[in-house]
PDB file of N, CA and C in Angstrom:
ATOM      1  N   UNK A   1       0.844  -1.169   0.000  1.00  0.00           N
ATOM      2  CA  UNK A   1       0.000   0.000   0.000  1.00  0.00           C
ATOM      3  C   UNK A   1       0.895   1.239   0.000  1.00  0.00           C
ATOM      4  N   UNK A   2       0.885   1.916  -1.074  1.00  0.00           N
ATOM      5  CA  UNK A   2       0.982   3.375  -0.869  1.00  0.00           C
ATOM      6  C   UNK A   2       1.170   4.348  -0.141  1.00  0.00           C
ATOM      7  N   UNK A   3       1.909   5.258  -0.098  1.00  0.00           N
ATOM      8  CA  UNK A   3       1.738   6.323   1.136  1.00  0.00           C
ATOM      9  C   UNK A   3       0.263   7.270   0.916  1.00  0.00           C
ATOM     10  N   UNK A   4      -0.320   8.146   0.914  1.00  0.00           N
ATOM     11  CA  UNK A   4      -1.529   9.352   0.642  1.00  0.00           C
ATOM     12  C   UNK A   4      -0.407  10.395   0.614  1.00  0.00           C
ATOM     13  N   UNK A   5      -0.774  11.067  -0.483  1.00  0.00           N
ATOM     14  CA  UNK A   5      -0.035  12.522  -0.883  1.00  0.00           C
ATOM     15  C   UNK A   5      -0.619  12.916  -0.068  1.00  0.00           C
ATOM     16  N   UNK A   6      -1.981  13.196   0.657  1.00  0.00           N
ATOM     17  CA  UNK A   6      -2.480  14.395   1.406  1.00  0.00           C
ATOM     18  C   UNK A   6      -2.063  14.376   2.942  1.00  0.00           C
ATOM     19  N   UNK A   7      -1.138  15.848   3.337  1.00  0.00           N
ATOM     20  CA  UNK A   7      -1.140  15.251   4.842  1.00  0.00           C
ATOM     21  C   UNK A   7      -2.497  15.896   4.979  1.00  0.00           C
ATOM     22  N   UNK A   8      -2.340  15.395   6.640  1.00  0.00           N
ATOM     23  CA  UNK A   8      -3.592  15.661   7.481  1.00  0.00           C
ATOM     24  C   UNK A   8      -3.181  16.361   8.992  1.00  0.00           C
ATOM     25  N   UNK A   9      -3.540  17.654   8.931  1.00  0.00           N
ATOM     26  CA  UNK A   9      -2.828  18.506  10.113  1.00  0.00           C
ATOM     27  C   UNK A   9      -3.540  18.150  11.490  1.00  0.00           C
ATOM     28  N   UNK A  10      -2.590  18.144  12.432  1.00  0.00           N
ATOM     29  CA  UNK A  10      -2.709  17.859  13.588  1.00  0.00           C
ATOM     30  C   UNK A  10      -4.127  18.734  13.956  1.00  0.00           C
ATOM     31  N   UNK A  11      -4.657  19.603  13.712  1.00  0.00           N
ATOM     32  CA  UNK A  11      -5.541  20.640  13.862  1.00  0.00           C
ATOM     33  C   UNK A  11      -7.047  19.552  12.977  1.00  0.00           C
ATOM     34  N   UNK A  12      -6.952  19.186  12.325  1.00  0.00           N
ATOM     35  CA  UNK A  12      -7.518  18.529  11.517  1.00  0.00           C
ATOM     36  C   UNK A  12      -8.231  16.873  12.157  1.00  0.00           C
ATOM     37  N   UNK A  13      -6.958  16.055  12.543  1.00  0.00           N
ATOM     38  CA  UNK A  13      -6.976  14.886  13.466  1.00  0.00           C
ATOM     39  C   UNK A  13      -7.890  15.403  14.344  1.00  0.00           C
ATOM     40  N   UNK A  14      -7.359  16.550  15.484  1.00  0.00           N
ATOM     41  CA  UNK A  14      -8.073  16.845  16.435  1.00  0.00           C
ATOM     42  C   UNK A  14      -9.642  16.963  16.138  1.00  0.00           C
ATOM     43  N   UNK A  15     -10.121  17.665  15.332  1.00  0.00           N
ATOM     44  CA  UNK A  15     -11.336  18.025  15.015  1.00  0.00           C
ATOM     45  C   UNK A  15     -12.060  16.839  14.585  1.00  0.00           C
ATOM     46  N   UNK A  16     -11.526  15.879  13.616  1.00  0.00           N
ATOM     47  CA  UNK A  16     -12.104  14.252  13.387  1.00  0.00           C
ATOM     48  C   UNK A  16     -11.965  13.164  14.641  1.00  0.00           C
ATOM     49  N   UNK A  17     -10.941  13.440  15.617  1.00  0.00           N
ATOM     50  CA  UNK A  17     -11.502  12.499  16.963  1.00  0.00           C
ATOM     51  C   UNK A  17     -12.915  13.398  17.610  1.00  0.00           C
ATOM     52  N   UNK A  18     -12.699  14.669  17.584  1.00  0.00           N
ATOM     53  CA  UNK A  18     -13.897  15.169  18.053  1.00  0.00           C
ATOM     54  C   UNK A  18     -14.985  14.449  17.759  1.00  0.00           C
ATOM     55  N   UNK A  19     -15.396  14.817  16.664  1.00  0.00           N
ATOM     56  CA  UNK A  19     -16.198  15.089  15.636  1.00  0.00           C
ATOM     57  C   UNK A  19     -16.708  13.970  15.396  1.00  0.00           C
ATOM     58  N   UNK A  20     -16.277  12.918  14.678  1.00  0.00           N
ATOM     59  CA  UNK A  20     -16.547  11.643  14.353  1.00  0.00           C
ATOM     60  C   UNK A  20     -16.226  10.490  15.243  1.00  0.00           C
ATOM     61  N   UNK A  21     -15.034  10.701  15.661  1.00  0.00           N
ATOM     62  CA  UNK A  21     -14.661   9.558  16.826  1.00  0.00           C
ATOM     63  C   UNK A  21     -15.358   9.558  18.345  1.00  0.00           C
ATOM     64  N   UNK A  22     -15.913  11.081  18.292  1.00  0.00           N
ATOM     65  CA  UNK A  22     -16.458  10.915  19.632  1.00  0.00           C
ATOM     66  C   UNK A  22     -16.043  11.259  20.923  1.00  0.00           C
ATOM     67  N   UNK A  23     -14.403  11.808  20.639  1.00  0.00           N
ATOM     68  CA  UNK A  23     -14.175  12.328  21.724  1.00  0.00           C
ATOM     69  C   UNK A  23     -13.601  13.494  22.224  1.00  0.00           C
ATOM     70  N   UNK A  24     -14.133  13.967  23.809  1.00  0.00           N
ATOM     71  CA  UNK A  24     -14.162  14.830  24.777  1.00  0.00           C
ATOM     72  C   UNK A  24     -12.643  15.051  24.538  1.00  0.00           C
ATOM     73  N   UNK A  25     -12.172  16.273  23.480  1.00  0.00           N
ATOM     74  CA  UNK A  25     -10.603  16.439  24.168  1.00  0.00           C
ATOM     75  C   UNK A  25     -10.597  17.589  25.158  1.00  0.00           C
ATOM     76  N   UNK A  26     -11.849  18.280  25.615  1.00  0.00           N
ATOM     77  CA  UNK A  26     -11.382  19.271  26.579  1.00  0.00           C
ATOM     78  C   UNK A  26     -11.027  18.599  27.860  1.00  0.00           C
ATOM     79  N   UNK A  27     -12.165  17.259  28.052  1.00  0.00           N
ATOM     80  CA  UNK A  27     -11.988  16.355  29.049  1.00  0.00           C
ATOM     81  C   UNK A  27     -10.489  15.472  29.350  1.00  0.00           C
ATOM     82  N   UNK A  28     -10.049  15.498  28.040  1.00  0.00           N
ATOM     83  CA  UNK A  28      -8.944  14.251  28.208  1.00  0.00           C
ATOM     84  C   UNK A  28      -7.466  15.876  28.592  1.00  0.00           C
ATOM     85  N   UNK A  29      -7.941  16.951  27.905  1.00  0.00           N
ATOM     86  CA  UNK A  29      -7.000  17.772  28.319  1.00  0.00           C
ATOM     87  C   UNK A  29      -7.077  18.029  29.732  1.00  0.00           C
ATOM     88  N   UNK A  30      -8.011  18.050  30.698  1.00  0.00           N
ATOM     89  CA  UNK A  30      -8.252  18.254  31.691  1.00  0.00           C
ATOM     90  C   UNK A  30      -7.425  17.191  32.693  1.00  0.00           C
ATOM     91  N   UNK A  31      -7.931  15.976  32.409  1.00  0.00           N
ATOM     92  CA  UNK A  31      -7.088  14.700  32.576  1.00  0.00           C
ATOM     93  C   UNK A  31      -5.602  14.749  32.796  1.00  0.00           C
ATOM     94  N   UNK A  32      -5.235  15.419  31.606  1.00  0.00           N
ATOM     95  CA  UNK A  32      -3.743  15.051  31.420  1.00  0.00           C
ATOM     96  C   UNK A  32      -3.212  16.217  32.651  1.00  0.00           C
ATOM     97  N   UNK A  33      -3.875  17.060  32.441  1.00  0.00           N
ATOM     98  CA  UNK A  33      -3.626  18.445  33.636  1.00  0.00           C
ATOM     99  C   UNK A  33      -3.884  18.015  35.448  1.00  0.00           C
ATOM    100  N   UNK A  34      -4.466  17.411  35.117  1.00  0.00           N
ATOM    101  CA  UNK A  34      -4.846  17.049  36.526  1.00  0.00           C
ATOM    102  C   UNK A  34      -3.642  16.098  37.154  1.00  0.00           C
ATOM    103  N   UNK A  35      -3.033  15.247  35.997  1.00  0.00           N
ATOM    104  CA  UNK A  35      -2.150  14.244  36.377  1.00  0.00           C
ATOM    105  C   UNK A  35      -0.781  14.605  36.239  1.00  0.00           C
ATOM    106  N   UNK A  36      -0.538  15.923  36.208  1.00  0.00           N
ATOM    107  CA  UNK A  36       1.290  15.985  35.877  1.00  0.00           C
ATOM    108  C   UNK A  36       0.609  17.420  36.809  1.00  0.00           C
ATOM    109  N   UNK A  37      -0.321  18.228  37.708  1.00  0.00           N
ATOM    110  CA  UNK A  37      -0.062  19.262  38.306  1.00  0.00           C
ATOM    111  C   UNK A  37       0.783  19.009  39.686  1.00  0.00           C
ATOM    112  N   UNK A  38       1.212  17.939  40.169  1.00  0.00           N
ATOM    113  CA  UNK A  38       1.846  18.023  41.520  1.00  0.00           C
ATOM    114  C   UNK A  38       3.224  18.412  40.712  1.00  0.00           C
ATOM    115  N   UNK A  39       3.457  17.835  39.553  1.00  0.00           N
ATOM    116  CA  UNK A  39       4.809  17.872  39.269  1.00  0.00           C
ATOM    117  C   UNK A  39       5.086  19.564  38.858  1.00  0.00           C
ATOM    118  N   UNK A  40       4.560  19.811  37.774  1.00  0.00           N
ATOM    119  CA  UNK A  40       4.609  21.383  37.732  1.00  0.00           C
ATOM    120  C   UNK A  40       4.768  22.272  38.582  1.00  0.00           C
ATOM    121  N   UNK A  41       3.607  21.646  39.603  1.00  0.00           N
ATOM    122  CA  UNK A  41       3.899  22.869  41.149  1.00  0.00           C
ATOM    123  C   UNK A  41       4.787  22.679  41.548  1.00  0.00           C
ATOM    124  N   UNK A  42       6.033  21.899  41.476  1.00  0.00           N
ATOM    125  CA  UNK A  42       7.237  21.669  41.952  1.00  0.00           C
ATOM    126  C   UNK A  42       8.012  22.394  40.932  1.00  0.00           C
ATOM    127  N   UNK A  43       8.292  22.924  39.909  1.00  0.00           N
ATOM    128  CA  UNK A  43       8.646  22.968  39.047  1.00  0.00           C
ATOM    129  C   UNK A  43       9.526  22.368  38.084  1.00  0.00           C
ATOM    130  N   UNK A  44       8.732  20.979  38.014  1.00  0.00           N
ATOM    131  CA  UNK A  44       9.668  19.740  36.971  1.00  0.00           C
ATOM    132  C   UNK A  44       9.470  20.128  35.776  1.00  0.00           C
ATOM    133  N   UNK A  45      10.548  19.548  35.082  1.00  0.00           N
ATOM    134  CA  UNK A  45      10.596  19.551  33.194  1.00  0.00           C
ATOM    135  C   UNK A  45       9.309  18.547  32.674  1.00  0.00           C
ATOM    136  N   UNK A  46       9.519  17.383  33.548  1.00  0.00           N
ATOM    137  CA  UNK A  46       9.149  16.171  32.902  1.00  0.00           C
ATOM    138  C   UNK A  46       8.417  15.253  34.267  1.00  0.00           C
ATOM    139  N   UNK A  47       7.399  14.442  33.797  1.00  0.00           N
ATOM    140  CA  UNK A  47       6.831  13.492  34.851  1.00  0.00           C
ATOM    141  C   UNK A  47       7.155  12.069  34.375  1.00  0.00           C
ATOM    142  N   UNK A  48       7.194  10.988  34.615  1.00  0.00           N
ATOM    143  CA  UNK A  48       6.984   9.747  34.091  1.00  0.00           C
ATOM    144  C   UNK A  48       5.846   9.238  34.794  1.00  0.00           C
ATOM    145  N   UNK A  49       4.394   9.256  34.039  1.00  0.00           N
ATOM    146  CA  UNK A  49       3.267   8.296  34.821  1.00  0.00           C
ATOM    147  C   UNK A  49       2.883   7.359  33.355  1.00  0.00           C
ATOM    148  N   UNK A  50       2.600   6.259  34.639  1.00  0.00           N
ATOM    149  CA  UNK A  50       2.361   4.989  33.904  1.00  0.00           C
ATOM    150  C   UNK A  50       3.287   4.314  32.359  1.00  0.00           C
ATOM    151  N   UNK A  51       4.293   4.731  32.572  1.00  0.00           N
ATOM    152  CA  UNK A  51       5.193   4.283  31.576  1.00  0.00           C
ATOM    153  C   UNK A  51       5.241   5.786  30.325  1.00  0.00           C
ATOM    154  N   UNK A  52       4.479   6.528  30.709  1.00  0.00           N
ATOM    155  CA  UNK A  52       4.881   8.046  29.766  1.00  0.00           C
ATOM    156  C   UNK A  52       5.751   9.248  29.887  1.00  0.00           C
ATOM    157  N   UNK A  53       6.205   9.724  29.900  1.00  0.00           N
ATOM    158  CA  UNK A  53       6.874  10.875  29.953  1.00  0.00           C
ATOM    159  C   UNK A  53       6.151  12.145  29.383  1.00  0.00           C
ATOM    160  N   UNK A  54       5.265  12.950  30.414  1.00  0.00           N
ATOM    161  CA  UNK A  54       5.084  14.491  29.884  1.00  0.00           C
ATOM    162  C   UNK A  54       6.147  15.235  30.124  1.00  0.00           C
ATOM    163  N   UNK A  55       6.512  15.938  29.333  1.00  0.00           N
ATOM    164  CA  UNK A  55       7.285  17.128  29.197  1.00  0.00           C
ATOM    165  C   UNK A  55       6.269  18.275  29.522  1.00  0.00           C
ATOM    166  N   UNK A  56       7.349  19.124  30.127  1.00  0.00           N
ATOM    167  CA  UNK A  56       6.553  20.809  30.865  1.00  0.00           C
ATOM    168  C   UNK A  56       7.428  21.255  30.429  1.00  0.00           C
ATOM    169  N   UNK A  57       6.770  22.512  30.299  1.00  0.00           N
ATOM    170  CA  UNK A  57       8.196  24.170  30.046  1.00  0.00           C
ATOM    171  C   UNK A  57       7.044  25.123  30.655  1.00  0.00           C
ATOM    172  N   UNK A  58       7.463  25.726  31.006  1.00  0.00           N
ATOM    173  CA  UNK A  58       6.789  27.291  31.826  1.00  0.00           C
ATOM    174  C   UNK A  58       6.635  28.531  30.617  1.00  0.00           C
ATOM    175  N   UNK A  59       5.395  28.917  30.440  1.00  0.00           N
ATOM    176  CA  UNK A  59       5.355  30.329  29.798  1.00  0.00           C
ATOM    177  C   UNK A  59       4.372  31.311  30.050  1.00  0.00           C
ATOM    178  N   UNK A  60       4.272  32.338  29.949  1.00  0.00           N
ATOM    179  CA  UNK A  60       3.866  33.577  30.660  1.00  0.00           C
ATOM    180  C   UNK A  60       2.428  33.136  31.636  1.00  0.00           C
ATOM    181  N   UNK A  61       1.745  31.729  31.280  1.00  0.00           N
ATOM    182  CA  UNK A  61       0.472  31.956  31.800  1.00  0.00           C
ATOM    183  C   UNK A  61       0.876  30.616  32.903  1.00  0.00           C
ATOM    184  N   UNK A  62       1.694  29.908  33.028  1.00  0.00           N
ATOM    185  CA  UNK A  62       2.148  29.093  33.671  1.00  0.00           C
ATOM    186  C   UNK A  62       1.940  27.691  32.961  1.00  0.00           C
ATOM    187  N   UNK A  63       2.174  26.863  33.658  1.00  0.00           N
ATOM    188  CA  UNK A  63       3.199  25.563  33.190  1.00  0.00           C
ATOM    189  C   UNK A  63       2.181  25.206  31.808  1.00  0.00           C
ATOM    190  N   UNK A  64       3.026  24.374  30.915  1.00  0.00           N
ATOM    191  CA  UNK A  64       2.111  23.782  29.421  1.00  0.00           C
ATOM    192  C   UNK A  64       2.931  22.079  29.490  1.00  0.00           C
ATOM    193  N   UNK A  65       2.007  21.226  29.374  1.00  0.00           N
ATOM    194  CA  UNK A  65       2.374  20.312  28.937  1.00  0.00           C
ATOM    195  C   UNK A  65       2.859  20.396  27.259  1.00  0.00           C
ATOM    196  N   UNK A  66       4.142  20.089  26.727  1.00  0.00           N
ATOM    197  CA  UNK A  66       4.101  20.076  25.495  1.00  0.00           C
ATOM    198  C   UNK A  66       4.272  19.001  24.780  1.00  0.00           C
ATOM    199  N   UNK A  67       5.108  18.320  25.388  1.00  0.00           N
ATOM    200  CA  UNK A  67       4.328  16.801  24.294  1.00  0.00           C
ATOM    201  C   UNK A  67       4.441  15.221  25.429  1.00  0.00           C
ATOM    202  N   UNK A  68       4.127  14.436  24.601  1.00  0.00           N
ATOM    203  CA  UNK A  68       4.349  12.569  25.953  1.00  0.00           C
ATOM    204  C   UNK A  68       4.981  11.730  25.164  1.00  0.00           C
ATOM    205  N   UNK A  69       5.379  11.234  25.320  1.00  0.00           N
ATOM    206  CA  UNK A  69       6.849  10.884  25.180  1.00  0.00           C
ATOM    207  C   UNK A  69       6.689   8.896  25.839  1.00  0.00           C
ATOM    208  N   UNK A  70       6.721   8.339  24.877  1.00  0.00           N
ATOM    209  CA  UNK A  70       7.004   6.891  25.731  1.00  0.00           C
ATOM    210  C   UNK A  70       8.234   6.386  26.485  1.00  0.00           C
ATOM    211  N   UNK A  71       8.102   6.004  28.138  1.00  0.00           N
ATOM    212  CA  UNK A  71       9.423   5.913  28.405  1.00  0.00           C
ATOM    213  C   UNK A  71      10.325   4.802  28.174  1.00  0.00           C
ATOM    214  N   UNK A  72      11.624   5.135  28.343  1.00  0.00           N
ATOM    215  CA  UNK A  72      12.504   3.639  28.129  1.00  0.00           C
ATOM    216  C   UNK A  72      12.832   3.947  26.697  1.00  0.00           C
ATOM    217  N   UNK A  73      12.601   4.779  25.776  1.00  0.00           N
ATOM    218  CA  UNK A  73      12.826   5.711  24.396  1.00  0.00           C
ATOM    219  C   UNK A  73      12.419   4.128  23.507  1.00  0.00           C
ATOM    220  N   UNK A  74      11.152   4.016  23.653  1.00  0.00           N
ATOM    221  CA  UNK A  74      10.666   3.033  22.284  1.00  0.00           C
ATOM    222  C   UNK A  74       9.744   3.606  21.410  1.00  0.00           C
ATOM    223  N   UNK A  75      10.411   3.816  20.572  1.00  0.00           N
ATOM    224  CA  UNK A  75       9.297   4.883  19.366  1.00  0.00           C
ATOM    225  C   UNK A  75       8.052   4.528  19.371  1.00  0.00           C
ATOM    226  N   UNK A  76       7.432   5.253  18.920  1.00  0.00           N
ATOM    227  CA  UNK A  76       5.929   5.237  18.217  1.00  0.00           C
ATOM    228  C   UNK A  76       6.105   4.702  17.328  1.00  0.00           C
ATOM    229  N   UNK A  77       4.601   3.961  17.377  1.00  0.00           N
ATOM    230  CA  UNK A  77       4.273   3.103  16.049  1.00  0.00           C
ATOM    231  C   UNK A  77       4.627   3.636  14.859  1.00  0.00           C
ATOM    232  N   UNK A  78       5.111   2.935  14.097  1.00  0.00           N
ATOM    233  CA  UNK A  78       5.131   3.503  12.549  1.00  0.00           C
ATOM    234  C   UNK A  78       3.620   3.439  12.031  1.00  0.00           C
ATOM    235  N   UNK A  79       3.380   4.779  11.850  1.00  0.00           N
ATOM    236  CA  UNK A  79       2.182   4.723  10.911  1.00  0.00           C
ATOM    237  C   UNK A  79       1.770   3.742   9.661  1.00  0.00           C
ATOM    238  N   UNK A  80       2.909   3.821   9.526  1.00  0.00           N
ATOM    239  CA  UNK A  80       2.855   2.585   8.147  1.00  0.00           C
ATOM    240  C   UNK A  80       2.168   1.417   8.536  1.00  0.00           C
ATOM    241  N   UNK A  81       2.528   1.071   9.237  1.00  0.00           N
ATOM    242  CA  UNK A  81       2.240  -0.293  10.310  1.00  0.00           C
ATOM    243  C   UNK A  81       0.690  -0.502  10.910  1.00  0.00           C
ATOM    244  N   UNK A  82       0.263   0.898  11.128  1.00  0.00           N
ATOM    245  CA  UNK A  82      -1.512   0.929  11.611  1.00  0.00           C
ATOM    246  C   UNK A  82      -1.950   0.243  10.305  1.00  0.00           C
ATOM    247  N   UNK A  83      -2.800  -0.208  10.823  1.00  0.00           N
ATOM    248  CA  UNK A  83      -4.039  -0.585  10.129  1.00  0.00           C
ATOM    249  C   UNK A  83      -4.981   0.762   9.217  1.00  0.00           C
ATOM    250  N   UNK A  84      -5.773   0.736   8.194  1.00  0.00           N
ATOM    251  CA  UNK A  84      -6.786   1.445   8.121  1.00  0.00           C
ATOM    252  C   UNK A  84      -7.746   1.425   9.043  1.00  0.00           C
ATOM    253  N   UNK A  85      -8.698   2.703   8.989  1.00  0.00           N
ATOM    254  CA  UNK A  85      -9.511   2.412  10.237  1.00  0.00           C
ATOM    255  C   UNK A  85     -10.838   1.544   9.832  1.00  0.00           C
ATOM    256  N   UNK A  86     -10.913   1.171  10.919  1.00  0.00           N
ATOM    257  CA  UNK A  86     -12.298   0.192  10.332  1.00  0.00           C
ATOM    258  C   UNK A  86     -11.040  -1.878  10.400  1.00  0.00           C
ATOM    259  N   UNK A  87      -9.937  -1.552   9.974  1.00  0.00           N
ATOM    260  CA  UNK A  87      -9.583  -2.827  10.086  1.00  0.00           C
ATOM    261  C   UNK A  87      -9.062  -3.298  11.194  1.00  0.00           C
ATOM    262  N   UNK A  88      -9.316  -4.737  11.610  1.00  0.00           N
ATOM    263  CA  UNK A  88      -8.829  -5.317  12.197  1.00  0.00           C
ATOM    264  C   UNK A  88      -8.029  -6.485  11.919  1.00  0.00           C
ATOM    265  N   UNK A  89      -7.012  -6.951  13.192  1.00  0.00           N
ATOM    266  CA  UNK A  89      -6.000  -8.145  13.181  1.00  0.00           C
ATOM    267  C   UNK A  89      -6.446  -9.033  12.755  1.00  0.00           C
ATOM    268  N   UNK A  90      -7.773  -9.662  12.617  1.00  0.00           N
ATOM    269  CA  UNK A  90      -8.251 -10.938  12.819  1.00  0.00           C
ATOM    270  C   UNK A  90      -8.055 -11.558  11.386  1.00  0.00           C
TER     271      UNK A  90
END
């Protein structure tokens, strides 16, 4: 299979898990905030929960999670490798 000439912007994804997939990202942002604020109030870079790594940096309005990170440095899936949606292993 082919690669798709078209990307698909992160802005875009977001709006189709919304949208079609169904899900709450103000909720899951809330989530993720709720679970790395002891660390921030300390002022850490980074948390490791449940085998992830959030990264923090501080800016004018206070702390931002900016990205998660799997720990033990084992990449992310190759996209190539997902499935289409709708398919399964079986």
């Amino acid at each position: 299979m082919s690669r798709p000439r078209t990307h698909v912007t992160d802005h875009a994804l977001v709006r189709y898990l919304e949208r079609v997939g169904g899900f709450d990202i103000e909720a899951l942002r809330q989530a993720i905030a709720r679970r790395v604020d002891e660390a921030a109030r300390v002022g850490a870079c980074g948390v490791v929960i449940d085998g992830f790594i959030f990264k923090l940096r501080r800016d004018q309005h206070g702390p931002v999670v900016t990205t998660v990170l799997i720990a033990g440095g084992d990449p992310a899936p190759d996209p190539g490798q997902i499935g289409e949606i709708g398919e399964t292993d079986e």
